[in-house]
Protein backbone atom coordinates (compact mmCIF):
# COMPACT_ATOMS: atom_id res chain seq x y z
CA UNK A 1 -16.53 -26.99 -32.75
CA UNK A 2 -17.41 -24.07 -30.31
CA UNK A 3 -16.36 -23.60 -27.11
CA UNK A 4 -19.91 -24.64 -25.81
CA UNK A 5 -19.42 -27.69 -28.26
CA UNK A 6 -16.33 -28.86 -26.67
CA UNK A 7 -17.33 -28.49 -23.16
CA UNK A 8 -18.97 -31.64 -20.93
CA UNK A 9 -22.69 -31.41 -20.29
CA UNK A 10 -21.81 -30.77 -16.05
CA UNK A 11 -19.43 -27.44 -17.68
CA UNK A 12 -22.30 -26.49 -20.19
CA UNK A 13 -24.50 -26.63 -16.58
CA UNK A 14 -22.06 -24.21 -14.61
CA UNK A 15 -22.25 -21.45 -17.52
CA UNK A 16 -24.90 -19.19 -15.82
CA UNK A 17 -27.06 -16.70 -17.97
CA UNK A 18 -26.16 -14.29 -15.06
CA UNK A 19 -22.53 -14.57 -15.71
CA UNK A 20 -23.38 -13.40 -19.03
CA UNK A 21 -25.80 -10.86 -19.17
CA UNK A 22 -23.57 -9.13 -16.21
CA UNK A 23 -20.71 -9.23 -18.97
CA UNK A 24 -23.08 -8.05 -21.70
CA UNK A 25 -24.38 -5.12 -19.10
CA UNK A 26 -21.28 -2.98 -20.27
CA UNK A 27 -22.62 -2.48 -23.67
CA UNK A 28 -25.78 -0.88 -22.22
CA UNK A 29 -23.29 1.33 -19.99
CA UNK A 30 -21.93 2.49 -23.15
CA UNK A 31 -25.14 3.09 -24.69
CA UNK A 32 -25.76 5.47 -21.64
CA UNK A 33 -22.79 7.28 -21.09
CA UNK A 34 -22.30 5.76 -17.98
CA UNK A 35 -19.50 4.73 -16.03
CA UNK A 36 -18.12 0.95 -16.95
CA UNK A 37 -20.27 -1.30 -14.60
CA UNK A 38 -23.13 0.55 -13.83
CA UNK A 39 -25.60 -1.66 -14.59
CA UNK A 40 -23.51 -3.95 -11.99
CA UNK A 41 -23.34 -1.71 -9.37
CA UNK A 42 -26.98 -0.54 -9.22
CA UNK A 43 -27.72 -4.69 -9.02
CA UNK A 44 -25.55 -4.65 -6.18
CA UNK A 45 -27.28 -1.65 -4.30
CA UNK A 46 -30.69 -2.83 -5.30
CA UNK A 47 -30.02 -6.63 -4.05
CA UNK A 48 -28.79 -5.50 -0.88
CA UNK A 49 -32.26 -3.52 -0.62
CA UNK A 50 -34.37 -6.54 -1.14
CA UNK A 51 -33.00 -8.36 0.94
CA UNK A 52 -33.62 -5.83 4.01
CA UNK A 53 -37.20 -5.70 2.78
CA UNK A 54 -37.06 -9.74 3.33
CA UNK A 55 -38.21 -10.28 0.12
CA UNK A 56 -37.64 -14.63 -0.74
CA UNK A 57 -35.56 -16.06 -3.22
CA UNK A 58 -38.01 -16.22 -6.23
CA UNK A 59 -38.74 -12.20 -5.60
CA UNK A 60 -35.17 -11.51 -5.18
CA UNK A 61 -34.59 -13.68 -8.30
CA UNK A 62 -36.92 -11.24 -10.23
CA UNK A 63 -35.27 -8.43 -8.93
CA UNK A 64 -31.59 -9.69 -10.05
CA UNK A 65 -32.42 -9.53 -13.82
CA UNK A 66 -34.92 -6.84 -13.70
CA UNK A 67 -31.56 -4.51 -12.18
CA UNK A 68 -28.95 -6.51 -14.68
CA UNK A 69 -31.79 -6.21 -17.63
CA UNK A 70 -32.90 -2.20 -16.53
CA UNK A 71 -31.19 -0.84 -19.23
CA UNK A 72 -32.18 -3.47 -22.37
CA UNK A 73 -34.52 -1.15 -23.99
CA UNK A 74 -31.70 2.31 -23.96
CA UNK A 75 -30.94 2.37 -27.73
CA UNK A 76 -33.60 2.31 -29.06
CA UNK A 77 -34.90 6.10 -28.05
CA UNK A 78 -31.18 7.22 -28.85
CA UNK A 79 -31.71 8.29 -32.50
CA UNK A 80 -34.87 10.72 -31.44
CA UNK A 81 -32.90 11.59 -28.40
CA UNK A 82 -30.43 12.73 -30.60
CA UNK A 83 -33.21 14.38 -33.05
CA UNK A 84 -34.95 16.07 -30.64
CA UNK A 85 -31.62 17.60 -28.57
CA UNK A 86 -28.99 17.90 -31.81
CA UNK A 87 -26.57 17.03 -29.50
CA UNK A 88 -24.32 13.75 -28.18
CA UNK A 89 -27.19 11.65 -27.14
CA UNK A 90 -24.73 9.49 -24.52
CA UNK A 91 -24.19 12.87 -22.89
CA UNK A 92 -27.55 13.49 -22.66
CA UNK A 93 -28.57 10.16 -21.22
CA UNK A 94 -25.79 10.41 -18.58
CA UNK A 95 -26.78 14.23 -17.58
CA UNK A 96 -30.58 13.88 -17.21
CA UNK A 97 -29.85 11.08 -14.76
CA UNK A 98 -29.10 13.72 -12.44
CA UNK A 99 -31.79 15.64 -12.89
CA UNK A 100 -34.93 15.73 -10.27
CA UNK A 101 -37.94 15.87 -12.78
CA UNK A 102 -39.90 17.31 -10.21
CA UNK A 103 -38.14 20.51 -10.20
CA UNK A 104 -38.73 22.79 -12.93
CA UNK A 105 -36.01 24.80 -12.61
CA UNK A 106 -33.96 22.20 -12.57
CA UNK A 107 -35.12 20.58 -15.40
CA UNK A 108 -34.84 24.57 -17.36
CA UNK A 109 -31.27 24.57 -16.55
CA UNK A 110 -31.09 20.85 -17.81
CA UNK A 111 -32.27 22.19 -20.81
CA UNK A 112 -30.69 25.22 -21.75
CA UNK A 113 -27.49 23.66 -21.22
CA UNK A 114 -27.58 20.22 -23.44
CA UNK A 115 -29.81 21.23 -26.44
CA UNK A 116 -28.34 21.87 -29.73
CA UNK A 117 -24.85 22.80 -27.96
CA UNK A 118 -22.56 24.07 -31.05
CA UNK A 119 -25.03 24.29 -33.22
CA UNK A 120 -26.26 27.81 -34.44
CA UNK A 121 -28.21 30.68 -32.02
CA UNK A 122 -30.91 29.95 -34.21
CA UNK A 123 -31.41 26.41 -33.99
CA UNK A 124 -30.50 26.29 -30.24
CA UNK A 125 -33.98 28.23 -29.75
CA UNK A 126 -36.41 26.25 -31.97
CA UNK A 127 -34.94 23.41 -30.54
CA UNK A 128 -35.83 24.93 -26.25
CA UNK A 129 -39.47 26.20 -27.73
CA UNK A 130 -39.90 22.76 -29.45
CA UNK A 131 -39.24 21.44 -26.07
CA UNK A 132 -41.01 23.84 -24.01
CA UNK A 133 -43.95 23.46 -25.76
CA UNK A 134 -43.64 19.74 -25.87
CA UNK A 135 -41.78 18.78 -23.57
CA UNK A 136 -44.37 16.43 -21.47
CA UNK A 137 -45.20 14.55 -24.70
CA UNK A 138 -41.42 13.45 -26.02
CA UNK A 139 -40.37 12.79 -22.30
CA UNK A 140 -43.43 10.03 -22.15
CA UNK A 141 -42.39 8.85 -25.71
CA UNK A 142 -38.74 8.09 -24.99
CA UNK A 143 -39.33 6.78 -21.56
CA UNK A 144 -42.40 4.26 -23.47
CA UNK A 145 -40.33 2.98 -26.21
CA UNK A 146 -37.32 2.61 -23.90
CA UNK A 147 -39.16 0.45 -21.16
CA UNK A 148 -41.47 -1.50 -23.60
CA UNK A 149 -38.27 -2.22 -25.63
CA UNK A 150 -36.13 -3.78 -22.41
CA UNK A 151 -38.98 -5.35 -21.38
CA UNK A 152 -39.76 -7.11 -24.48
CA UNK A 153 -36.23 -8.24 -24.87
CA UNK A 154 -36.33 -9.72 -21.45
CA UNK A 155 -39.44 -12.07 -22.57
CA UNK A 156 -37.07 -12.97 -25.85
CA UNK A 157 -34.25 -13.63 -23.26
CA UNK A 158 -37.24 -16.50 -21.72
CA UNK A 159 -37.71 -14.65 -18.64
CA UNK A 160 -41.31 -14.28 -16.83
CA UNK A 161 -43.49 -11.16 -16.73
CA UNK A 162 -42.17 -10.12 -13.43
CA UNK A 163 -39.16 -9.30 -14.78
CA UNK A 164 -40.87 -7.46 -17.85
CA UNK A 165 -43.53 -5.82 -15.66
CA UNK A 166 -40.32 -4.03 -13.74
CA UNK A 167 -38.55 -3.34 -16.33
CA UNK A 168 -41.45 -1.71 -18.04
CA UNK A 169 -42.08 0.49 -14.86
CA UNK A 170 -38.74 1.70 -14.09
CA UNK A 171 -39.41 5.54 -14.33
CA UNK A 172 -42.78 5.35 -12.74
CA UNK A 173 -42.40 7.35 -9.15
CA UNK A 174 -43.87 6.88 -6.14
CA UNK A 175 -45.58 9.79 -6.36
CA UNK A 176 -47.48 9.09 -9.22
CA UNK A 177 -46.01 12.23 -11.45
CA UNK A 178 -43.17 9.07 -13.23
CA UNK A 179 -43.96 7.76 -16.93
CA UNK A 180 -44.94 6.13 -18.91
CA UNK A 181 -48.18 5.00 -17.02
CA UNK A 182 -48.45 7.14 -13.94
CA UNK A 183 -48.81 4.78 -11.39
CA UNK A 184 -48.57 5.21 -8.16
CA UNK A 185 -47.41 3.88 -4.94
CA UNK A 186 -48.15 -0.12 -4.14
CA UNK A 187 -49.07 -0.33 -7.91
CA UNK A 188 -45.46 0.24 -8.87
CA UNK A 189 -43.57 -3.35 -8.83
CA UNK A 190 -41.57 -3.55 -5.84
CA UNK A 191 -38.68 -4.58 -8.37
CA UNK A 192 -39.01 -1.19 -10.29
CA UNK A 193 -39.39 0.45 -7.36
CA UNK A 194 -35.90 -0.87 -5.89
CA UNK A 195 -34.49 -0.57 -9.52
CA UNK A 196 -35.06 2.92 -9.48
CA UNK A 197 -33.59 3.73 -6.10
CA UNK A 198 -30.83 1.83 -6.88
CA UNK A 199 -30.03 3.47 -10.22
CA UNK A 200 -30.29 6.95 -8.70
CA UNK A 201 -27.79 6.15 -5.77
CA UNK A 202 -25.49 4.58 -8.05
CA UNK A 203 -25.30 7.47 -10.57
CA UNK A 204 -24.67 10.05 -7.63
CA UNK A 205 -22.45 7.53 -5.94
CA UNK A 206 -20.30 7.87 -8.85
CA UNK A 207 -20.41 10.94 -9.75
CA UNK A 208 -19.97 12.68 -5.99
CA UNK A 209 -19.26 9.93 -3.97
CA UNK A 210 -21.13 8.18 -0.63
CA UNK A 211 -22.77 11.35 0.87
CA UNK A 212 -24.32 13.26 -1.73
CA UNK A 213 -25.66 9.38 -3.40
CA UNK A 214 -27.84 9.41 0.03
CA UNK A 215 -28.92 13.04 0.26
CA UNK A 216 -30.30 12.88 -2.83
CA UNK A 217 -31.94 9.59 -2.04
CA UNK A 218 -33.10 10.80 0.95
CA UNK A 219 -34.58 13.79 -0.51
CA UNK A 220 -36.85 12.04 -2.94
CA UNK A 221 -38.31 9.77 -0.52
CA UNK A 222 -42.18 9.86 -1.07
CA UNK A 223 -41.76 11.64 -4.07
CA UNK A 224 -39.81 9.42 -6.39
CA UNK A 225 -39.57 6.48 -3.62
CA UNK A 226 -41.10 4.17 -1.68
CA UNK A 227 -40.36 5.89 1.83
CA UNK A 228 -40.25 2.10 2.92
CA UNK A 229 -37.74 1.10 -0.29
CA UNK A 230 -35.77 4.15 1.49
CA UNK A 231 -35.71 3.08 4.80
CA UNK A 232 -34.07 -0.70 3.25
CA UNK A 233 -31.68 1.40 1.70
CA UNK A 234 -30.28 3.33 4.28
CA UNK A 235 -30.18 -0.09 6.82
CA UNK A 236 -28.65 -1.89 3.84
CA UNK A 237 -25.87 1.13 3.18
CA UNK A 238 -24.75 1.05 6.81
CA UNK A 239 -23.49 -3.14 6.40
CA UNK A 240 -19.80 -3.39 6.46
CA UNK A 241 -18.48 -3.60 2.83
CA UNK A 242 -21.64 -2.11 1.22
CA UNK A 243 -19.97 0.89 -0.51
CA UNK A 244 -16.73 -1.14 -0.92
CA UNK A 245 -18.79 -3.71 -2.97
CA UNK A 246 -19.01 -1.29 -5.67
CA UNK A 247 -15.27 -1.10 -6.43
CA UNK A 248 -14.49 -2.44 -10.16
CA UNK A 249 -12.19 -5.24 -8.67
CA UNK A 250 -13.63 -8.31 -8.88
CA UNK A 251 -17.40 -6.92 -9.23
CA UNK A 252 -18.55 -9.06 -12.33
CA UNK A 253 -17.77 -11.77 -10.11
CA UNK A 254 -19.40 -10.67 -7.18
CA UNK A 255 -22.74 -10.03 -8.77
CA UNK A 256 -22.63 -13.57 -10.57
CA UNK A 257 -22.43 -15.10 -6.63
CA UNK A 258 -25.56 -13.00 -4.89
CA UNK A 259 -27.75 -14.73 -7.88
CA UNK A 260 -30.37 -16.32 -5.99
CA UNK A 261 -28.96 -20.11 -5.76
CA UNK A 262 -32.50 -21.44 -6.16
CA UNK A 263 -33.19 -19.71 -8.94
CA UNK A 264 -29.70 -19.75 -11.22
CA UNK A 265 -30.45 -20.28 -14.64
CA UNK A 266 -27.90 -22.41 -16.52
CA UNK A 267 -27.42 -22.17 -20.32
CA UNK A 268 -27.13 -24.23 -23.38
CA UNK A 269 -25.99 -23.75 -26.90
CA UNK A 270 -29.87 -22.51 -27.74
CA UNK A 271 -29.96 -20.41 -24.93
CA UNK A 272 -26.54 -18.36 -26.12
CA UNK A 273 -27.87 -18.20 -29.36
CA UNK A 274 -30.74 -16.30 -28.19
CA UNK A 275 -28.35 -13.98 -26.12
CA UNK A 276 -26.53 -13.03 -28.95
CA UNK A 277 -30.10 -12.35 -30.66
CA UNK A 278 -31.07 -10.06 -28.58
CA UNK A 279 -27.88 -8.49 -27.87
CA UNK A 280 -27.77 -7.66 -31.66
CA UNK A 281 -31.15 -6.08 -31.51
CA UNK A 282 -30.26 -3.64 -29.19
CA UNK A 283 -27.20 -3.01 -31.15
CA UNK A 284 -29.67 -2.16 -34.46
CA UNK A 285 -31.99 -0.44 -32.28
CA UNK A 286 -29.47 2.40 -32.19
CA UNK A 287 -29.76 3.88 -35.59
CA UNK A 288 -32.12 3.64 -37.98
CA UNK A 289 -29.62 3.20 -40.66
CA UNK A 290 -28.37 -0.24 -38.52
CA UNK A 291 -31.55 -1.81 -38.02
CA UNK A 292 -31.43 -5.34 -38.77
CA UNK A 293 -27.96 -5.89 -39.70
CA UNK A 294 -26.27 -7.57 -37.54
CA UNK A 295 -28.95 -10.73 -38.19
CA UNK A 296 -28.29 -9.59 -41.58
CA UNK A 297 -24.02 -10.34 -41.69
CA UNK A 298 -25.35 -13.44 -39.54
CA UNK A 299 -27.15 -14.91 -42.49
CA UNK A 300 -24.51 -14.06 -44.75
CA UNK A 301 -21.81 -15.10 -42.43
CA UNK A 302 -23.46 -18.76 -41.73
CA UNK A 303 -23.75 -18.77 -45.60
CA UNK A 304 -20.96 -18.23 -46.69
CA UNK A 305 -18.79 -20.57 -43.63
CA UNK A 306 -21.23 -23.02 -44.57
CA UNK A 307 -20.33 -23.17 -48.39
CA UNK A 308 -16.14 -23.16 -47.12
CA UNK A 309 -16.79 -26.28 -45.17
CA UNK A 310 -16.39 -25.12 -41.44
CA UNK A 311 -17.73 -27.77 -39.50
CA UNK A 312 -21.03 -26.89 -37.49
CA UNK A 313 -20.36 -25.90 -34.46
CA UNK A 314 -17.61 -23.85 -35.84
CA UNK A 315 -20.07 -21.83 -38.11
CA UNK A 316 -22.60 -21.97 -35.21
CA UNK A 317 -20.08 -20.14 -33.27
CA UNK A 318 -18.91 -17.44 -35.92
CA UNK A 319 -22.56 -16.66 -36.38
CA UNK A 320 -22.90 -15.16 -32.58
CA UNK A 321 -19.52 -13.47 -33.30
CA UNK A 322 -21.63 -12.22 -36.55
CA UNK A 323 -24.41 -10.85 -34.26
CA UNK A 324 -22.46 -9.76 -31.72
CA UNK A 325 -19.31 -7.67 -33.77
CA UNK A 326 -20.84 -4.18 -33.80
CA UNK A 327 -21.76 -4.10 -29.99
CA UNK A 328 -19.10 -1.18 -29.73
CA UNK A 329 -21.12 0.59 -31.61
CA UNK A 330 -23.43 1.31 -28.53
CA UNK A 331 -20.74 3.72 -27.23
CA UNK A 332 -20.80 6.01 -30.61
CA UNK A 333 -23.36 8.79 -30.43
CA UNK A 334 -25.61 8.53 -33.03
CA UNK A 335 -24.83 12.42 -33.86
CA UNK A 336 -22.05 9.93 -36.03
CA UNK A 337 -24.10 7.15 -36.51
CA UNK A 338 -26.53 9.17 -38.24
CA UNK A 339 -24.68 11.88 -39.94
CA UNK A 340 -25.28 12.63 -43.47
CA UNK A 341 -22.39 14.18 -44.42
CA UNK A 342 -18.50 14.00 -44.72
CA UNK A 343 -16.99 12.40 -40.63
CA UNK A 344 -14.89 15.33 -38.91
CA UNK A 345 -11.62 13.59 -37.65
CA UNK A 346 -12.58 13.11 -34.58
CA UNK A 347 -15.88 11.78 -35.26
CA UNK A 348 -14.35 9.70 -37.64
CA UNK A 349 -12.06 8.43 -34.23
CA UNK A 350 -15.55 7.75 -32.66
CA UNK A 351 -16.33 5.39 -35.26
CA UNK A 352 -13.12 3.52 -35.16
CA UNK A 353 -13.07 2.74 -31.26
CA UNK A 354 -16.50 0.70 -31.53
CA UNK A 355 -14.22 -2.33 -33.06
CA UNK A 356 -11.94 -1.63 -29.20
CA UNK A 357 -15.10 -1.88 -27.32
CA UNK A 358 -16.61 -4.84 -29.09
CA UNK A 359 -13.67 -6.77 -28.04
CA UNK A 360 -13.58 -5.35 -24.85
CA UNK A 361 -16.67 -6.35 -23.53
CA UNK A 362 -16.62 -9.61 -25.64
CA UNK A 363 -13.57 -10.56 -23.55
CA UNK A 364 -15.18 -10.35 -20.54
CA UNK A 365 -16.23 -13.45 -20.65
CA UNK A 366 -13.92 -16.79 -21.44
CA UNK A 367 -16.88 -18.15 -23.42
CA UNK A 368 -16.60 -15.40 -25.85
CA UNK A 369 -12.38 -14.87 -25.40
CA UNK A 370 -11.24 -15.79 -28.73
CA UNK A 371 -14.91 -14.65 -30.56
CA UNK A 372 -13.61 -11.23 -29.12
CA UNK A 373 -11.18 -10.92 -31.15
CA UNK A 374 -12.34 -12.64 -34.29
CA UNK A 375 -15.32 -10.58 -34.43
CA UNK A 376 -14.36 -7.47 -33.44
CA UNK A 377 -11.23 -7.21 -36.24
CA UNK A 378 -13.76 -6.88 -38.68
CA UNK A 379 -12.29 -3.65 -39.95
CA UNK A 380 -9.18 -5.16 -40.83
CA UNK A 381 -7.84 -5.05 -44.25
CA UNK A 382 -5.31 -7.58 -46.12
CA UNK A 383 -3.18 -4.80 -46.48
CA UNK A 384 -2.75 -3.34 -43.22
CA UNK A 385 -4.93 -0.33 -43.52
CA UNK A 386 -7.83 -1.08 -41.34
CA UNK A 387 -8.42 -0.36 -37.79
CA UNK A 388 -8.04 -0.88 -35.00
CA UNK A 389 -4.58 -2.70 -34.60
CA UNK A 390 -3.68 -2.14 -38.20
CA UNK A 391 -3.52 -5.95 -38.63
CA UNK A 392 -2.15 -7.36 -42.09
CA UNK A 393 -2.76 -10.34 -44.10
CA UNK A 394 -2.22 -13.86 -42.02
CA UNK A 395 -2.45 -11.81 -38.69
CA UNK A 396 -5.83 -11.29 -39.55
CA UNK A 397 -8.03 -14.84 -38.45
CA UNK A 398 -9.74 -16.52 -41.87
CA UNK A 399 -13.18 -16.33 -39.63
CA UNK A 400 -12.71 -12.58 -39.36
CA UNK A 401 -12.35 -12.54 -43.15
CA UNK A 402 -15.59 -14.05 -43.48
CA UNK A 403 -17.79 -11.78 -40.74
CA UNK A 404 -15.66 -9.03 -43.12
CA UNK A 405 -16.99 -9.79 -46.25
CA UNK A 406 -20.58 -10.23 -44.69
CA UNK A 407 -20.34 -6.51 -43.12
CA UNK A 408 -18.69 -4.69 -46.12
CA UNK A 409 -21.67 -6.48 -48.18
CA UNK A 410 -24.35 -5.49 -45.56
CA UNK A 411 -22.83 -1.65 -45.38
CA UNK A 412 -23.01 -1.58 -49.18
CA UNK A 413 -26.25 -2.74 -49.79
CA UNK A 414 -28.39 -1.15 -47.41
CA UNK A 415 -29.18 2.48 -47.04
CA UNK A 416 -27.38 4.53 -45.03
CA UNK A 417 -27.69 8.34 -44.04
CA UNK A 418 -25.60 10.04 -46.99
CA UNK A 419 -27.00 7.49 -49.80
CA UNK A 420 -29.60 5.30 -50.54
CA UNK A 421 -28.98 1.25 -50.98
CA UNK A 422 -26.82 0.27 -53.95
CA UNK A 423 -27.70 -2.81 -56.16
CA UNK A 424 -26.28 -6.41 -55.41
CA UNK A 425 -24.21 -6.42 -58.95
CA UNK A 426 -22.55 -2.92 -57.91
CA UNK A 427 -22.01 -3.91 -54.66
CA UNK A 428 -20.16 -7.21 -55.84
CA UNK A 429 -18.17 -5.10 -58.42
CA UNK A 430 -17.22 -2.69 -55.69
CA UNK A 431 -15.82 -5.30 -53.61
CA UNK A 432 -13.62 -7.33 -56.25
CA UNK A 433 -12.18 -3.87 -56.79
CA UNK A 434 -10.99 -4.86 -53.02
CA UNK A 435 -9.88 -8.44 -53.56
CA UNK A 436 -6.90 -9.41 -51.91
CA UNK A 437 -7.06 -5.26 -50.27
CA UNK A 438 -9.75 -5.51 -47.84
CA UNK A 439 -11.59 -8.22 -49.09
CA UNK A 440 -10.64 -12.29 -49.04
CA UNK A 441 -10.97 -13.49 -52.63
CA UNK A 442 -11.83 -17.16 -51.19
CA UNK A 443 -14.50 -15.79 -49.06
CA UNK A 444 -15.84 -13.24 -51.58
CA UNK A 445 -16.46 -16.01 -54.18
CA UNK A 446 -17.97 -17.95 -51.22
CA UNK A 447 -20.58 -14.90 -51.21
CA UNK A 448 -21.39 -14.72 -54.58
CA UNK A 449 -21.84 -18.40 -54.81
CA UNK A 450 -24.48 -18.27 -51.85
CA UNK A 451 -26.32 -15.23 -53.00
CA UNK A 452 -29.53 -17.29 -54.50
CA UNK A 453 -29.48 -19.35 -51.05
CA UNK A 454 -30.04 -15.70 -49.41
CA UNK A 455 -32.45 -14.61 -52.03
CA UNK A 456 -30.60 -12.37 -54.04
């Protein structure tokens, strides 16, 4: 049984869906280059805004998951961030979120210093004049598929079009010179509005510390904010224990208690499956060479637990640890992801430290404890050669054997960037070259017995 299973309906009540999208909010940290607990911290700044601007619990309630949910949509513009600069695409991210778009010469310098860095004279200048010339255009693309993306997730997730609607406007400016739309003033949600005041005194807050987090948010009042969105900021930053509210200790906890009481969402079993869903979307957004498969090792994962007997709600469980064991990966640049060729040492590093951060941020929450570690020793081999503890034989859990087989079929079968997708038979002859290696004999025959079930 899962944990979910063995729990009484009053504990099933207490597990909030803010307590775990806060926990999931690292992962979109990662996929930003941000400091661990961003996303956290800019809900705390922004909450403490709305409720200066006396806004009631069901607007406040909007505004919690619109700041915990900002970020949703960030992979998926990674791999034509990472086309368009040639360079780390986390880096990138991180950078530009200290960059005042209204200043050209600013946004040069921005420029000149993140595009194509390492990469030839020659290709360093198409890249600017590609950029120059085009700049307007790609900046209005990423920002569109990143805020459609986050907000469409947060309708999957079963919230209401409040929170998509400010999700969805979260670069628009005051001024009327943000993206994608170009609103302007009033027409901006207030959520997106606080959202994006939030996020900007949060990055400089980190980066330089109290002072230069309100100078800057001072300085973009009427431009990029609403002057009154300002004003609630600056009353709000003055409380006792604003700023200290921001320190790491204890934070997931203190953003699960401001929710909104009235409006706390409690979860089911349904509810977490859908979590994990769309959790593992934004994982595949990241690539194009990962889309869709982490649902795909779900299928074959259920399948093939399903066909060794695990009871239900065991196989129910492994399934979200199926969706949910490349999460990591949202804190590789896809300059690795994506590359065609031969992995440089320390790229190859890169690679290996999404299985740490999978289980790191899966073990932030006791729901997920022992899935963290299940799911994210998929990289494990029988004989001790996997990463990233090096685990061997019975140290390594039979339900991580099974996600295992599921991946190494997935990675074999589906295209990636320095071949095309090999053939089920070759694939399956590959891996009993691995039996008893890296691969579980029991659970390999488990696959190959449910391959018609999965249409192959």
């Amino acid at each position: 049984m899962s944990p979910l299973d063995m729990t009484s309906a009053t504990d099933q009540r207490e597990l909030s869906l803010s307590a775990i999208i806060g926990a999931l909010s690292y992962a979109l940290d990662l996929t930003e280059g941000l400091p661990a607990g961003h996303g956290l911290r800019c809900c705390w700044i922004g909450m403490q805004v709305g409720q200066q601007l006396g806004m009631d619990s069901e607007a406040l309630s909007h505004l919690y998951y619109t700041l915990l949910l900002k970020d949703a949509g960030c992979s998926s513009n990674a791999a034509r961030l990472f086309e368009l600069y040639g360079t780390d695409d986390r880096r990138v991210k991180r950078d530009f979120k200290q960059v005042d778009t209204d200043s050209m010469l600013r946004l040069g310098r921005f420029v000149l210093s993140h595009v194509g860095v390492g990469r030839s004279l020659h290709e360093r200048v198409s890249r600017i004049l590609n950029l120059a010339q085009n700049g307007e255009e790609f900046a209005t693309e990423l920002i569109t598929t990143r805020c459609e993306r986050g907000a469409n997730i947060s309708l999957q997730l079963g919230f209401d079009e409040q929170v998509a609607a400010g999700i969805r406007c979260l670069d628009e400016h005051w001024s009327g010179h943000g993206k994608p739309a170009r609103l302007a003033g009033a027409a901006i949600p207030l959520a997106s509005r606080i959202a994006l005041l939030a996020q900007v005194a949060e990055v400089f807050h980190s980066a330089a510390g109290r002072e230069h987090a309100i100078r800057e948010v001072r300085g973009r009042a009427g431009s990029w904010f609403d002057p009154a969105v300002v004003d609630a900021f600056l009353a709000a930053e003055r409380l006792p224990g604003f700023w200290e509210g921001l320190g790491d200790a204890g934070l997931q906890q203190r953003i699960a208690a401001i929710e909104p009481a009235s409006k706390a969402v409690r979860i089911d079993e349904d509810r977490l499956d859908t979590i994990a869903e769309a959790f593992a979307q934004v994982v595949d957004a990241k690539s194009h060479y990962t889309y869709g498969h982490s649902t795909r090792v779900a299928a074959y994962t259920e399948a093939v637990a399903t066909r060794l007997g695990l009871p239900r709600g065991r196989v129910r469980w492994l399934r979200r640890g199926a969706l949910l064991h490349d999460i990591g990966k949202l804190g590789v640049s896809n300059g690795v992801l994506d590359k065609p060729g031969r992995l440089e040492p320390d790229e190859w590093e890169q690679v290996k430290a999404h299985a740490a951060y999978s289980e790191q941020i899966l073990a932030r929450l006791d729901i997920f404890s022992e899935l963290a570690f299940v799911a994210a020793a998929h990289h494990e081999r029988l004989d001790g050669k996997g990463y990233p503890r090096g685990l061997a034989a019975d140290a390594i859990p039979f339900e991580t054997r099974i996600i295992t087989v599921a991946d190494i079929f997935d990675a074999i079968t589906a295209e990636r960037p320095y071949r095309g997708p090999i053939p089920v038979d070759d694939a399956i002859a590959m891996m009993e070259k691995e039996r008893g290696a890296a691969v579980d004999g029991t659970c390999l025959d488990a696959l190959k017995q449910a391959l018609p079930e999965l249409g192959f």
